[in-house]
Protein backbone atom coordinates (compact mmCIF):
# COMPACT_ATOMS: atom_id res chain seq x y z
CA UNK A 1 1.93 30.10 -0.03
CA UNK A 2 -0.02 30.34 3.28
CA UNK A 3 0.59 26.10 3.98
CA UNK A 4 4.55 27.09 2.73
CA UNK A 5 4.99 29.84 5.40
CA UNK A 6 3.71 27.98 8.19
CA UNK A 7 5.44 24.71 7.24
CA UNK A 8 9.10 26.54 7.65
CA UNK A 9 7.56 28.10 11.00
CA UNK A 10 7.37 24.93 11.87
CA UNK A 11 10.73 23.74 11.27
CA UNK A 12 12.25 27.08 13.25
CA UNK A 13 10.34 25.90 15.98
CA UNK A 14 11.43 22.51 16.09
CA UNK A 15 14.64 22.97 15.66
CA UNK A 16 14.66 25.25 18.23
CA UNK A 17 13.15 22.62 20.48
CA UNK A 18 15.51 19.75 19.72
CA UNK A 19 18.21 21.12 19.46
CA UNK A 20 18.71 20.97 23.15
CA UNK A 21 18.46 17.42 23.75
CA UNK A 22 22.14 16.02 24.02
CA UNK A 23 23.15 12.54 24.56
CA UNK A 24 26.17 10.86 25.84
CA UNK A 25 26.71 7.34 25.61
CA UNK A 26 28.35 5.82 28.67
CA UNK A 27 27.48 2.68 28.91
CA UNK A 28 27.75 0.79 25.88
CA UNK A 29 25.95 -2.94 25.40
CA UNK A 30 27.70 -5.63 24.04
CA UNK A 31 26.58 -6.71 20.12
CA UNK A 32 23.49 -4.08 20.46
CA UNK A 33 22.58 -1.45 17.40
CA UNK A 34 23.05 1.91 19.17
CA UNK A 35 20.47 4.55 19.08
CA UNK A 36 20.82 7.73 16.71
CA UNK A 37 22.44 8.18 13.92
CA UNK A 38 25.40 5.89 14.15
CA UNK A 39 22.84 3.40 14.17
CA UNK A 40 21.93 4.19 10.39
CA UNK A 41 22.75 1.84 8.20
CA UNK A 42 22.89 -1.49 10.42
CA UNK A 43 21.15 -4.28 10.28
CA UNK A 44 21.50 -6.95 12.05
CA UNK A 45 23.61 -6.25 15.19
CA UNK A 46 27.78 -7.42 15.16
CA UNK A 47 29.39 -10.42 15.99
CA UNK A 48 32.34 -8.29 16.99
CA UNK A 49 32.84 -8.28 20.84
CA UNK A 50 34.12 -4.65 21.95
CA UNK A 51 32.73 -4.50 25.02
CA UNK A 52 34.00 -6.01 28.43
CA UNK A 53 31.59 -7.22 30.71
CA UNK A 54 31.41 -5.67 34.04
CA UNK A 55 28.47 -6.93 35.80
CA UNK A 56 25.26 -6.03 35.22
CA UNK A 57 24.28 -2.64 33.17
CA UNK A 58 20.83 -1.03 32.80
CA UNK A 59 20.71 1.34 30.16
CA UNK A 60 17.05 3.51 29.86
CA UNK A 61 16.59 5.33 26.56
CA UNK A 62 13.79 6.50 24.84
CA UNK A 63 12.62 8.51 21.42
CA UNK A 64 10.57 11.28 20.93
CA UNK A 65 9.23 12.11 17.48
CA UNK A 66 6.82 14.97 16.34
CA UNK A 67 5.20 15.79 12.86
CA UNK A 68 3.92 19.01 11.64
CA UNK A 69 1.38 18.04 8.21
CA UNK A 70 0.11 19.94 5.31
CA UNK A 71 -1.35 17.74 3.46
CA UNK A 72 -4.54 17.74 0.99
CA UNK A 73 -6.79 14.85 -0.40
CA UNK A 74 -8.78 14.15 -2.47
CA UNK A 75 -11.63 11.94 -4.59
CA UNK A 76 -14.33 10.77 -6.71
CA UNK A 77 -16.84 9.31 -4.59
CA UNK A 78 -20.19 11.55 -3.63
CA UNK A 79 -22.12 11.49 -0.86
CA UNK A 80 -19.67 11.17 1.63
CA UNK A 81 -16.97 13.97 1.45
CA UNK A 82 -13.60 13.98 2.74
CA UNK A 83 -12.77 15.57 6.03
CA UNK A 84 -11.03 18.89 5.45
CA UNK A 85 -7.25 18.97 6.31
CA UNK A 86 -5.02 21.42 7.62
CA UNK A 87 -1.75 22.48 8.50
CA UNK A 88 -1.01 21.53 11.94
CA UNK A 89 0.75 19.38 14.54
CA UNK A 90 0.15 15.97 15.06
CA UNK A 91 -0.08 13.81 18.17
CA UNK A 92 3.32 13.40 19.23
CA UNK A 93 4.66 10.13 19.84
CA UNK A 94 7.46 8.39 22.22
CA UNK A 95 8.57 5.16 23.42
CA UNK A 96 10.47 3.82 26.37
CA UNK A 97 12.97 1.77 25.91
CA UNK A 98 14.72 -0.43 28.69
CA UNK A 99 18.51 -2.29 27.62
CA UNK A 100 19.87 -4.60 30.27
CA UNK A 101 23.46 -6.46 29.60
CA UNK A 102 22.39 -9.49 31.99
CA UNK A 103 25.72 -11.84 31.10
CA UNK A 104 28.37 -11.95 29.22
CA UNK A 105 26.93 -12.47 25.85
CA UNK A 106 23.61 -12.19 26.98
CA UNK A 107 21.39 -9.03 26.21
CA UNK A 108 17.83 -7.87 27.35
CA UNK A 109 15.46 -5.35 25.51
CA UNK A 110 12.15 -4.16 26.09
CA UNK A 111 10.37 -0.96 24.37
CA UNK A 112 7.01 0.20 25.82
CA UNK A 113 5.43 2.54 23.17
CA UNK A 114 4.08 5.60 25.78
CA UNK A 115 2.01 7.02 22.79
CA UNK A 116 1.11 6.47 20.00
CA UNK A 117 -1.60 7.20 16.80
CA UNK A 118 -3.47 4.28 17.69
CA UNK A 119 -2.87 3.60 21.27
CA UNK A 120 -2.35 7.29 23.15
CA UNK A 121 -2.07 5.23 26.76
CA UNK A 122 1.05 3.20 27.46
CA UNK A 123 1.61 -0.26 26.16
CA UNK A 124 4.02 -2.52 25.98
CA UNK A 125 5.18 -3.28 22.52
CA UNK A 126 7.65 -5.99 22.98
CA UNK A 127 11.04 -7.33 24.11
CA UNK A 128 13.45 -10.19 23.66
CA UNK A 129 16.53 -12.03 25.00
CA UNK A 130 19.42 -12.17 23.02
CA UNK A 131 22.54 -14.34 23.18
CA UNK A 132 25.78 -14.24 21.80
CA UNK A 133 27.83 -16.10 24.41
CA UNK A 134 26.59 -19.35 26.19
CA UNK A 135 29.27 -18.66 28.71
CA UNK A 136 25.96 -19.08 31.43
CA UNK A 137 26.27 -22.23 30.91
CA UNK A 138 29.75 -23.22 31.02
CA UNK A 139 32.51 -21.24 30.50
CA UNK A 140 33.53 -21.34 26.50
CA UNK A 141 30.33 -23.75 25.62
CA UNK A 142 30.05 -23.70 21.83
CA UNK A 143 32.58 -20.73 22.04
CA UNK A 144 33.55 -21.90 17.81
CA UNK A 145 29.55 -21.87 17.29
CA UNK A 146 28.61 -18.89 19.04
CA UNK A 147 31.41 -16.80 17.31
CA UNK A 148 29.26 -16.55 14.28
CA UNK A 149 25.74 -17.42 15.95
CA UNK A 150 23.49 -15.04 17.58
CA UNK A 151 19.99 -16.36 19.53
CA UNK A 152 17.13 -14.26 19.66
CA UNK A 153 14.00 -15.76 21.77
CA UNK A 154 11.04 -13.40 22.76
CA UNK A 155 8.08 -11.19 21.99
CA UNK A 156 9.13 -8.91 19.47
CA UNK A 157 9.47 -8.23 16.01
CA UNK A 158 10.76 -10.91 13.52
CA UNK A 159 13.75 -10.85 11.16
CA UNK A 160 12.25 -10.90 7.59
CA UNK A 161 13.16 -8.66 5.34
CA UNK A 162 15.49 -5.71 5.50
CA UNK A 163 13.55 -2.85 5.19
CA UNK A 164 12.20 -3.65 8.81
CA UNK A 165 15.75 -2.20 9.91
CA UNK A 166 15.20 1.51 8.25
CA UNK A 167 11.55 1.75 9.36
CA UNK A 168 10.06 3.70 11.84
CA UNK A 169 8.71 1.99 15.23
CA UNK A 170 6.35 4.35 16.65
CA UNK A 171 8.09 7.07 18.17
CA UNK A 172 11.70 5.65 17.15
CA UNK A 173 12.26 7.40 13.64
CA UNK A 174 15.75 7.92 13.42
CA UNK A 175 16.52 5.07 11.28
CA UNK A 176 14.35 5.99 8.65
CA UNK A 177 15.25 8.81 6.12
CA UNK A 178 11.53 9.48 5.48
CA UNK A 179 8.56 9.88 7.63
CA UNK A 180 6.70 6.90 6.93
CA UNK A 181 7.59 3.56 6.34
CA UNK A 182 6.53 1.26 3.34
CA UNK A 183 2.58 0.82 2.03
CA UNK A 184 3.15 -2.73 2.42
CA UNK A 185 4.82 -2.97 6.07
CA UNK A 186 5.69 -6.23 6.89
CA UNK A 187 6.69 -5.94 10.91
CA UNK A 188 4.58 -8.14 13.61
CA UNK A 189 5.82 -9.00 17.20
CA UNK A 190 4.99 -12.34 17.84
CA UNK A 191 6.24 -15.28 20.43
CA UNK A 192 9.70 -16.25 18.45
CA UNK A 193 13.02 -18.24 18.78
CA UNK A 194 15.57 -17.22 15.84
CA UNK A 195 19.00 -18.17 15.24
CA UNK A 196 21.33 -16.00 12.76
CA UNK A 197 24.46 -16.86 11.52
CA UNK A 198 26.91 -14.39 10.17
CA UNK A 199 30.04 -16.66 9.04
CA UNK A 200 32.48 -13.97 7.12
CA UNK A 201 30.24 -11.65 4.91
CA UNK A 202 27.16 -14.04 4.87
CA UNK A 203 24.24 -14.40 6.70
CA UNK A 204 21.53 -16.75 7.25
CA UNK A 205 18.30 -16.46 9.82
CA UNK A 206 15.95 -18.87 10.73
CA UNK A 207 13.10 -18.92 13.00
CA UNK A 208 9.99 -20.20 14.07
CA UNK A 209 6.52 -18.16 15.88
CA UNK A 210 2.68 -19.14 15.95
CA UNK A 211 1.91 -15.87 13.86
CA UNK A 212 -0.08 -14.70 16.74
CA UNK A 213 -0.22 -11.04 17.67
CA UNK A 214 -2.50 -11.27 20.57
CA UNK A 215 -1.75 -14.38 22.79
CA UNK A 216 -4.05 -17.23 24.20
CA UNK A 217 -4.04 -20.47 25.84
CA UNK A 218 -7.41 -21.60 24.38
CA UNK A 219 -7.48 -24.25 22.02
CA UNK A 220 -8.10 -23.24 18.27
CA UNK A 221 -5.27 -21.88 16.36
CA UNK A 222 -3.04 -24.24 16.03
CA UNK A 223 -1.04 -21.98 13.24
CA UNK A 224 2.78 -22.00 12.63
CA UNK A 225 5.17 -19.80 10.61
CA UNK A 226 8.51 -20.54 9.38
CA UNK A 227 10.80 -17.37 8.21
CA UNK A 228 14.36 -17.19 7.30
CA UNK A 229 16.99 -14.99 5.82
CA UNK A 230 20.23 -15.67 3.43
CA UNK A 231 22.43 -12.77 2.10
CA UNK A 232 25.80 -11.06 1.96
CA UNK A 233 27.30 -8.01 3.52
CA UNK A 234 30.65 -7.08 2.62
CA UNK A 235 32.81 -3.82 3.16
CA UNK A 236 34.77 -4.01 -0.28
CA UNK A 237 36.98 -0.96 1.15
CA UNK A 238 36.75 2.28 2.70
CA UNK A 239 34.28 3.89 -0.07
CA UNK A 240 32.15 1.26 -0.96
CA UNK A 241 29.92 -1.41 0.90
CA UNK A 242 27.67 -3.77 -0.42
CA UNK A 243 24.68 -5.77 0.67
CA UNK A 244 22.07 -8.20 -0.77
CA UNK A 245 19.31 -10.14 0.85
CA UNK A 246 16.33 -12.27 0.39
CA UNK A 247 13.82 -13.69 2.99
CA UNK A 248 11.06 -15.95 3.34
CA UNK A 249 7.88 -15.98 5.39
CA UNK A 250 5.69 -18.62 5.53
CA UNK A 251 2.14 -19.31 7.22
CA UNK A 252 0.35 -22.55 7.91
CA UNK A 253 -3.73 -22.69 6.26
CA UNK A 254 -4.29 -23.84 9.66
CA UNK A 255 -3.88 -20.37 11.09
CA UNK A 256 -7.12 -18.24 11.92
CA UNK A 257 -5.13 -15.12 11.85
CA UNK A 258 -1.69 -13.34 9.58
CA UNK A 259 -0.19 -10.37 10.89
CA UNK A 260 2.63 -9.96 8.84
CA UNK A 261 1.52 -6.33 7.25
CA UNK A 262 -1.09 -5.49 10.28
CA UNK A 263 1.10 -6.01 13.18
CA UNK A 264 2.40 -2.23 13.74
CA UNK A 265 -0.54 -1.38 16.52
CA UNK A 266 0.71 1.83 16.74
CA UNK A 267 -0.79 3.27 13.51
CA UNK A 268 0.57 4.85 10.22
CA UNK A 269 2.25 8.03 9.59
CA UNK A 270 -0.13 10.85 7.35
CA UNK A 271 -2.98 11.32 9.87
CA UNK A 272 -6.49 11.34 8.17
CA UNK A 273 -5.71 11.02 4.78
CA UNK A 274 -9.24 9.93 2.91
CA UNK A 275 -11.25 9.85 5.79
CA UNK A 276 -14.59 10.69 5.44
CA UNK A 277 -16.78 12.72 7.11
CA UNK A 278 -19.63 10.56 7.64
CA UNK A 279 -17.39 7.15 7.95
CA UNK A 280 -13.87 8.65 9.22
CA UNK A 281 -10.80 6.86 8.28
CA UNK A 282 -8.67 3.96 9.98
CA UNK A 283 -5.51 4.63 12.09
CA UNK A 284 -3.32 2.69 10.11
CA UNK A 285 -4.04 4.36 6.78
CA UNK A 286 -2.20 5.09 4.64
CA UNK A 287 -0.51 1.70 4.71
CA UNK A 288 -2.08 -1.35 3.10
CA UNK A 289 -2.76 -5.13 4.27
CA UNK A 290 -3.86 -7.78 1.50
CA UNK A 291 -5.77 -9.36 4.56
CA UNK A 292 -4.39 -13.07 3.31
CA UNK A 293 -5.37 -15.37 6.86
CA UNK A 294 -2.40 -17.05 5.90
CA UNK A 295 0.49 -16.48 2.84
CA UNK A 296 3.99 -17.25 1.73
CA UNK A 297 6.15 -13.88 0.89
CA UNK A 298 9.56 -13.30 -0.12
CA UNK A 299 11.55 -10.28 0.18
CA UNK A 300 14.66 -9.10 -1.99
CA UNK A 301 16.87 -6.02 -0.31
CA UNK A 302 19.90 -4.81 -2.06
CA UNK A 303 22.05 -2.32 -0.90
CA UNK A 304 24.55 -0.21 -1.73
CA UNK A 305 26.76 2.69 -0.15
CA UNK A 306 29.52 4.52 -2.42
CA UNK A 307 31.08 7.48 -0.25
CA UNK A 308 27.85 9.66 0.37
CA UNK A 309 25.23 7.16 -2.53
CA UNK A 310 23.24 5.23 -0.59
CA UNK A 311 20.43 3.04 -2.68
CA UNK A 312 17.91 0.34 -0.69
CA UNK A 313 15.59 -1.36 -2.75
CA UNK A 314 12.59 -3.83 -1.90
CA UNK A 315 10.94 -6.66 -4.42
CA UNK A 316 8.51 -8.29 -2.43
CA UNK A 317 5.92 -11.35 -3.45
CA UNK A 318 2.81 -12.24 -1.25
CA UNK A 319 0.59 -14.52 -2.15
CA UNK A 320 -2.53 -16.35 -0.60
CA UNK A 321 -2.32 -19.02 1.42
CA UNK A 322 -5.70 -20.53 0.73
CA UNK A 323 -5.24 -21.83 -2.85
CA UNK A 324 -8.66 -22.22 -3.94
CA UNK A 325 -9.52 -18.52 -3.41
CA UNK A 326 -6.02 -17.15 -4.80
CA UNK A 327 -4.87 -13.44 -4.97
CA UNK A 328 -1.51 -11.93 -4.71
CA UNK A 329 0.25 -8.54 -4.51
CA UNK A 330 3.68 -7.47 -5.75
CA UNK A 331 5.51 -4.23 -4.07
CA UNK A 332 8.42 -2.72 -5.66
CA UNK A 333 10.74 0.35 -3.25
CA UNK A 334 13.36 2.25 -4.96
CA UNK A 335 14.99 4.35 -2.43
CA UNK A 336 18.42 6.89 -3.10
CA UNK A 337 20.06 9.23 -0.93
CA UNK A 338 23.31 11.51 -0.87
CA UNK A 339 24.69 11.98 2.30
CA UNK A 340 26.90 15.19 3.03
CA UNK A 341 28.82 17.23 4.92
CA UNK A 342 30.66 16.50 8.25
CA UNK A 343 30.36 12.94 9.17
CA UNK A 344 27.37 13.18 6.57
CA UNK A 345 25.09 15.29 8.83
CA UNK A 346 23.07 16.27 6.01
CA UNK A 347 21.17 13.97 3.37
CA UNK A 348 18.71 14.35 0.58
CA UNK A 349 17.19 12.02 -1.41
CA UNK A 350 13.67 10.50 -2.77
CA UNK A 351 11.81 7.02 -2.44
CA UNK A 352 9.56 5.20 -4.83
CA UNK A 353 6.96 2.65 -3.87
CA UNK A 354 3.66 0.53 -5.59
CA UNK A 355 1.88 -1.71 -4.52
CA UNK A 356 -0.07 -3.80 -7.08
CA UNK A 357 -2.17 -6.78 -7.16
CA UNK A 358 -5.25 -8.62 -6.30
CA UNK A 359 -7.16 -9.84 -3.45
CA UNK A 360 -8.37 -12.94 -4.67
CA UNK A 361 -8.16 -14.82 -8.21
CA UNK A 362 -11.66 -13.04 -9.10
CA UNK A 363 -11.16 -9.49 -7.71
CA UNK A 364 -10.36 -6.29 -9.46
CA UNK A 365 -6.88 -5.00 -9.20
CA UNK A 366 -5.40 -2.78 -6.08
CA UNK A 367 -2.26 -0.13 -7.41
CA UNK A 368 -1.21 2.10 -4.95
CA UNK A 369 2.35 4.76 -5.76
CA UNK A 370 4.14 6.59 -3.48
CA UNK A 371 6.54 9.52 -4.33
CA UNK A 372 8.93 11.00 -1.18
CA UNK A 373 11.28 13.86 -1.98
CA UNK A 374 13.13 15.36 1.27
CA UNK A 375 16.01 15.23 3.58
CA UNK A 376 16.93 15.81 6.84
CA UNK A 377 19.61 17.16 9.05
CA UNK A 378 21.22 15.38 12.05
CA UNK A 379 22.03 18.22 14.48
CA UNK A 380 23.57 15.78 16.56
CA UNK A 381 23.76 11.92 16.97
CA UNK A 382 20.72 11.87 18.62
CA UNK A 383 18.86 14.48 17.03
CA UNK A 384 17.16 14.50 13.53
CA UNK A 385 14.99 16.82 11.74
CA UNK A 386 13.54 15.94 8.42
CA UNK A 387 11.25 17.57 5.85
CA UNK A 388 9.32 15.90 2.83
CA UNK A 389 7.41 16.21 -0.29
CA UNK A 390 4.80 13.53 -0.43
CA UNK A 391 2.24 11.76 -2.92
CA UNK A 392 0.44 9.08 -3.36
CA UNK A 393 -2.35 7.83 -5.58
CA UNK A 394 -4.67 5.34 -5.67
CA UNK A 395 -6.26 2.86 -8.74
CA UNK A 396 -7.81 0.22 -10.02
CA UNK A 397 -11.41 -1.24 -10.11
CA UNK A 398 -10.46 -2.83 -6.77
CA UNK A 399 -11.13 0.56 -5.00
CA UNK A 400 -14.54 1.31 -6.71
CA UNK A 401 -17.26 2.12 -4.68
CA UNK A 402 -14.76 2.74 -1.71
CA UNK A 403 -13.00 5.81 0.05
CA UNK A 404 -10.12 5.62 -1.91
CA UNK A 405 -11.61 5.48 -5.24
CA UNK A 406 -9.33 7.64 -7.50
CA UNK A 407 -7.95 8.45 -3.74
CA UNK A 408 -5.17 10.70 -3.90
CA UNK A 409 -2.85 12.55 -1.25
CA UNK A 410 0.12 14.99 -1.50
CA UNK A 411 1.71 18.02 0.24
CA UNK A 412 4.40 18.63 2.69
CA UNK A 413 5.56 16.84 6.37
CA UNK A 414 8.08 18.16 9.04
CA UNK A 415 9.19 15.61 11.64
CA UNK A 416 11.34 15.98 14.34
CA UNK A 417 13.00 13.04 15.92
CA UNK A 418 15.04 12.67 19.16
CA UNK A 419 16.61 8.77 19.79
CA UNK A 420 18.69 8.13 22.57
């Protein structure tokens, strides 16, 4: 009851607190995904041109998220207890983001992360060039091409899978309904060049990086990763839209390094769940990384949207790229919402999601489940405020003997969110 009373404290106070900010948009970008909510629910950005280009526009934005947990843990190893958790505030987190229509047709973006869990000075996180118009090179060039083709080439995150669209990127939560993102979170920024085509209601990625998260001249990783994308997006009428998707990622033996579910340096949402006292915990728990040095995954993302329904799903299959030790992990995400009210403001809703397989052909088996009930409550575009129910267990004989042997974690989390 205690943990209850001071959780809806909590929420009081930061709605109070948010419910200041206010955001008006006055200088669109041309084929960009706009911040807050009526960026929910896009993926990747338009083909539509609605925007006139006027010479060069800088847009700064930025997002601002905060978390008040009550959370408990626990498990069956002795010796080396868990760290006792409370009901408090958590590090809060915020990014810097930098938009800059350069051309007609040709977009700039850059997000420095100014906190976050992991990294509480300023780094850069990433940006990229994107280009839907080669009108820099001649007026009209491959005008037929580019009005289905879109070129991303940069340092950012890569387009594989869909569920990289509704997740959370450090302090930039809006997107996502919940507070954290997946257990298996694939998202990496890496050197890329990507070209998506979006002909009617299909589309189709590809692209090309070194799988490298940390860059260097010096000779000895000569690794390469191919990804790509294929689905269908149609609007079937004014009540009902539906998607499908499935992506590939692919990694050379010859890499020394995969970053495909570790490359999120800014850490994982549920601070200090099974850490131990003597040991502590990692940053980037509670999420989990088979490890493979290199691997071949594919990702299936439906989606549907009836009136106020709204259902994402992920199947996803890793496995090993080194044949001759093995191992492979399957993750399943059931995720449905109702959305409410005016202009669907409000939104309740739950998400399911395991994680089950095996490290190598000769090691014990890894399950992980996740349970999310909540919802959340746009107060304005730019302005969201959400409040969970949370568990998730841990089991198999592939956790003996560690900290998250018959590891389990459940309770309550607040989180405020400002995008703009």
């Amino acid at each position: 009851m205690k943990n209850f009373k001071i959780t809806f404290l909590a929420l009081f106070l930061l709605s109070s607190i948010v419910s200041f900010a206010q955001v008006d948009l006055r200088n669109p970008l041309q084929y960009n995904r706009q911040a807050g909510k009526k960026g929910v629910n896009v993926f990747e950005t338009s083909k539509t041109d609605t925007v006139i280009f006027d010479g060069i526009n800088v847009r700064v934005g930025g997002d601002f998220a905060l978390q008040f947990q009550g959370l408990s843990h626990e498990n069956s190893i002795i010796g080396d207890p868990l760290v006792d958790l409370g009901s408090n505030f958590s590090l809060p987190t915020a990014n810097l983001n930098l938009d800059v229509q350069l051309a007609d047709g040709m977009r700039l973006h850059l997000r420095t992360y100014l906190s976050s869990r992991h990294h509480t000075e300023s780094y850069v996180k990433g940006g990229y060039l994107q280009m839907d118009k080669l009108d820099f090179i001649k007026e009209g060039f491959l005008s037929e091409l580019m009005e289905i083709a879109t070129i991303r080439v940069g340092m950012d995150q890569i387009n594989y899978g869909d569920a990289q669209f509704r997740r959370s990127d450090n302090a930039m939560t809006i997107y996502n309904p919940f507070v954290s993102n997946y257990i298996m979170d694939a998202f990496t920024t890496e050197p890329f060049f990507e070209v998506t085509l979006q002909p009617s209601d299909f589309i189709l990625v590809a692209g090309v990086t070194n799988g490298r998260l940390n860059q260097s001249p010096v000779k000895g990783d000569n690794g390469m990763v191919i990804y790509g994308k294929a689905g269908w997006d149609k609007q079937m009428d004014d009540d009902l839209r539906l998607r499908l998707t499935g992506s590939l990622y692919s990694s050379s033996d010859k890499s020394t390094r995969d970053y495909i579910y570790g490359g999120d340096r800014a850490g994982g949402r549920y601070y200090s769940t099974l850490a131990t006292v003597a040991n502590g915990g990692s940053d980037f728990d509670p999420r989990f990384n088979p490890g493979f040095g290199s691997q071949t995954a594919i990702q299936f993302n439906p989606f549907i949207k009836f009136k106020g329904l709204e259902f994402f799903g992920i199947m996803e299959f890793v496995n090993n790229g080194n044949d001759v030790v093995g191992g492979s992990f399957t993750q399943v995400g059931l995720e449905g919402l109702y959305r409410f009210g005016m202009n669907e403001q409000w939104y309740f809703g739950g998400r399911y999601n395991s994680v089950s397989g095996e490290k190598s052909d000769v090691a014990s088996t890894n399950d992980i489940s996740r349970l999310n009930l909540g919802g959340g409550w746009f107060m304005t575009n730019n302005v969201l405020v959400k409040l969970e129910y949370v568990n998730q267990e841990y089991s198999g004989a592939g956790f003996t003997g560690s900290r998250f042997q018959d590891g389990k974690f459940n309770g309550l989390v607040l989180e405020a969110a400002i995008s703009f």
